[in-house]
C-alpha atoms as a PDB file:
ATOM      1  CA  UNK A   1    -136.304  69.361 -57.181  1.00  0.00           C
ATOM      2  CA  UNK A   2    -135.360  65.484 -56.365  1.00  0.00           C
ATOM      3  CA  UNK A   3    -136.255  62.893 -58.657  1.00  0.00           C
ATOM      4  CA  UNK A   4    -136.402  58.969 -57.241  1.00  0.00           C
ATOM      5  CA  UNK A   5    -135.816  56.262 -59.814  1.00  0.00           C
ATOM      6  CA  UNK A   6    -137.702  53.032 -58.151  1.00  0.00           C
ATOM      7  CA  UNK A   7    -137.169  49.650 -59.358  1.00  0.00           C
ATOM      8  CA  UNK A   8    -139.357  46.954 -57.753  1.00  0.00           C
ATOM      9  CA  UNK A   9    -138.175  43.764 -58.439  1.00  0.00           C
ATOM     10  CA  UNK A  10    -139.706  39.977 -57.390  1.00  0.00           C
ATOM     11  CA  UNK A  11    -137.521  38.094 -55.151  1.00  0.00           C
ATOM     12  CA  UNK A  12    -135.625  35.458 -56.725  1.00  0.00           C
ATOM     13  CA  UNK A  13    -137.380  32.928 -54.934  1.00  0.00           C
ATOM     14  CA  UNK A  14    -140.398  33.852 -55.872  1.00  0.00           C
ATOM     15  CA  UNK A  15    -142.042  32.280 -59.499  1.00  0.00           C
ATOM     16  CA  UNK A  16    -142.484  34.887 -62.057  1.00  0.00           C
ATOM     17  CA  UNK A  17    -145.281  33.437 -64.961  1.00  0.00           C
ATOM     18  CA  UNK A  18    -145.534  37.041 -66.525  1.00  0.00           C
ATOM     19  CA  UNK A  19    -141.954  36.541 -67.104  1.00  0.00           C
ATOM     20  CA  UNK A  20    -142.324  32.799 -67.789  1.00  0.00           C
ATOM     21  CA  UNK A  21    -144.533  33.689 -70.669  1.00  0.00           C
ATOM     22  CA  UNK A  22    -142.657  36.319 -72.087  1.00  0.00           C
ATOM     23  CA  UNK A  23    -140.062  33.681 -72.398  1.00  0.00           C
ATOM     24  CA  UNK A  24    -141.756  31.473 -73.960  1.00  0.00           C
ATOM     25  CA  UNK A  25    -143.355  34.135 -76.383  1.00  0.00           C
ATOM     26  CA  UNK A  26    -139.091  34.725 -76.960  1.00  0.00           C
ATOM     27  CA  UNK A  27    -138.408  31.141 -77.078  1.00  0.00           C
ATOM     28  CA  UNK A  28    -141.125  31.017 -80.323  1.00  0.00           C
ATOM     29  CA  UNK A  29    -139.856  34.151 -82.081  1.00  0.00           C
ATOM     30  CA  UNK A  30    -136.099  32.582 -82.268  1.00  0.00           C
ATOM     31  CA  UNK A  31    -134.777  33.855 -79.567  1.00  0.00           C
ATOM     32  CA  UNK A  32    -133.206  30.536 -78.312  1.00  0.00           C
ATOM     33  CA  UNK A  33    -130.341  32.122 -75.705  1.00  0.00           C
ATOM     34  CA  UNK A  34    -132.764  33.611 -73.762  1.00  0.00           C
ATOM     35  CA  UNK A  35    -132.266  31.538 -70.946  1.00  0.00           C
ATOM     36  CA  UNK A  36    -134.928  33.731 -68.103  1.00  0.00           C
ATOM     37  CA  UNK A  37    -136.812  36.758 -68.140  1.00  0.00           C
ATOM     38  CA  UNK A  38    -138.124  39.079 -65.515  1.00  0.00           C
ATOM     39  CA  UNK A  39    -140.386  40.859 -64.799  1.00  0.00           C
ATOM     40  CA  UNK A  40    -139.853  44.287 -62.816  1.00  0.00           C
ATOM     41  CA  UNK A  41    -141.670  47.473 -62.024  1.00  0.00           C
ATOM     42  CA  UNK A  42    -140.074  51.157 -62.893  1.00  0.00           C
ATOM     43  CA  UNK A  43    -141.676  54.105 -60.937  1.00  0.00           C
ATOM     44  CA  UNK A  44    -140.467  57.845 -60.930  1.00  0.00           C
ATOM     45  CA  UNK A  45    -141.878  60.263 -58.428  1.00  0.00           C
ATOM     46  CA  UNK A  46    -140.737  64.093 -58.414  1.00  0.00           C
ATOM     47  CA  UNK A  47    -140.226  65.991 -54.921  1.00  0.00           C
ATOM     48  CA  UNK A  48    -140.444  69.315 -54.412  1.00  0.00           C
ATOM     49  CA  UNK A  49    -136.865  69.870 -52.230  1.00  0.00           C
ATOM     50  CA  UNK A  50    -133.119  69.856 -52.611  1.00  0.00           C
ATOM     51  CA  UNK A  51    -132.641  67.770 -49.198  1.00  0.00           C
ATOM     52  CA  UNK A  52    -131.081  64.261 -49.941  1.00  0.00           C
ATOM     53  CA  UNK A  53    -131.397  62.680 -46.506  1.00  0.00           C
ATOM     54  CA  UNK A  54    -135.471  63.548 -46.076  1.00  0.00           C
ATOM     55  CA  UNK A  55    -136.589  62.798 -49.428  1.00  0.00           C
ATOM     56  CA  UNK A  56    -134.544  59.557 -49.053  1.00  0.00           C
ATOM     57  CA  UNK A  57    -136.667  58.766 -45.905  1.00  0.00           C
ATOM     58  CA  UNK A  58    -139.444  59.726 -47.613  1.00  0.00           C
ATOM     59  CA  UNK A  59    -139.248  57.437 -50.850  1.00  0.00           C
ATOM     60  CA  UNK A  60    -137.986  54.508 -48.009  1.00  0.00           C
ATOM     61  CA  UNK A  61    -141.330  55.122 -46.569  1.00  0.00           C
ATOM     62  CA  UNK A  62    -143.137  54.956 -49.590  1.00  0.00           C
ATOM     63  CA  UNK A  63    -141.565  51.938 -51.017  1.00  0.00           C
ATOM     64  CA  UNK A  64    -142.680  50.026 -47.964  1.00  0.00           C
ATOM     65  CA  UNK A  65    -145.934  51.113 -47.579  1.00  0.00           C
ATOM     66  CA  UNK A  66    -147.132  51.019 -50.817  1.00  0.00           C
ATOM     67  CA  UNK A  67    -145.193  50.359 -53.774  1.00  0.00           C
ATOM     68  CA  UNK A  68    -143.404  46.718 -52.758  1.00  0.00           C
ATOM     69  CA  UNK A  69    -144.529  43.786 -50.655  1.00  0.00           C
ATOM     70  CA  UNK A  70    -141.670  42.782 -48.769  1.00  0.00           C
ATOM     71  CA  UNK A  71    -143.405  39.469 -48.438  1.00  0.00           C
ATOM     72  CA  UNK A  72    -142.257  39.136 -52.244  1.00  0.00           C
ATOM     73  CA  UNK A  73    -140.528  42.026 -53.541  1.00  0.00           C
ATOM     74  CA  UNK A  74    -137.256  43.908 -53.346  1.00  0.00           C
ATOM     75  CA  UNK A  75    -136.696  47.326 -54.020  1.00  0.00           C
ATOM     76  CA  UNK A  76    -133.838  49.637 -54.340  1.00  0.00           C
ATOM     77  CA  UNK A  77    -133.840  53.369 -55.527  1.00  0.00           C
ATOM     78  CA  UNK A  78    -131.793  56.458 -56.751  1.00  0.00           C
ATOM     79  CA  UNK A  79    -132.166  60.134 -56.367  1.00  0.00           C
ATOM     80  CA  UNK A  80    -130.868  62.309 -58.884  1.00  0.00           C
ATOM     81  CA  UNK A  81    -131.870  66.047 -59.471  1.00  0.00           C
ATOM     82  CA  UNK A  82    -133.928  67.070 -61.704  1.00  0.00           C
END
């Protein structure tokens, strides 16, 4: 079995007020370094095969279909066995 480990991220152009607010929300507790923060999805999804190349197709396919909008997201994965 293949596990992928996707991280979705906003482009850096693009604003980011869940991660504006958790700044802030930083910026109140003391935390006066933090300079930006964020926000990101995680997403795991287990395959049921040992073949790198197809179930790298596979999660390519299913990163751009569904799980980032290229209009405002980047996305890069990793497969590791599981």
């Amino acid at each position: 079995m293949l596990k992928a480990k996707i991280f979705v991220q906003l482009k850096p152009s693009v604003l980011d007020p869940q991660g504006k607010a958790v700044s802030n929300s930083l910026h109140n507790l003391g935390f006066s370094s933090v300079f930006e923060t964020r926000i990101s999805k995680y997403i795991e999804i287990s395959f049921d095969s040992e073949d790198k190349a197809r179930t790298a197709q596979e999660t390519e396919k299913i990163c751009k279909s569904l799980l980032a909008n290229p209009n405002t997201e980047s996305y890069h994965f990793e497969l590791e066995e599981c």
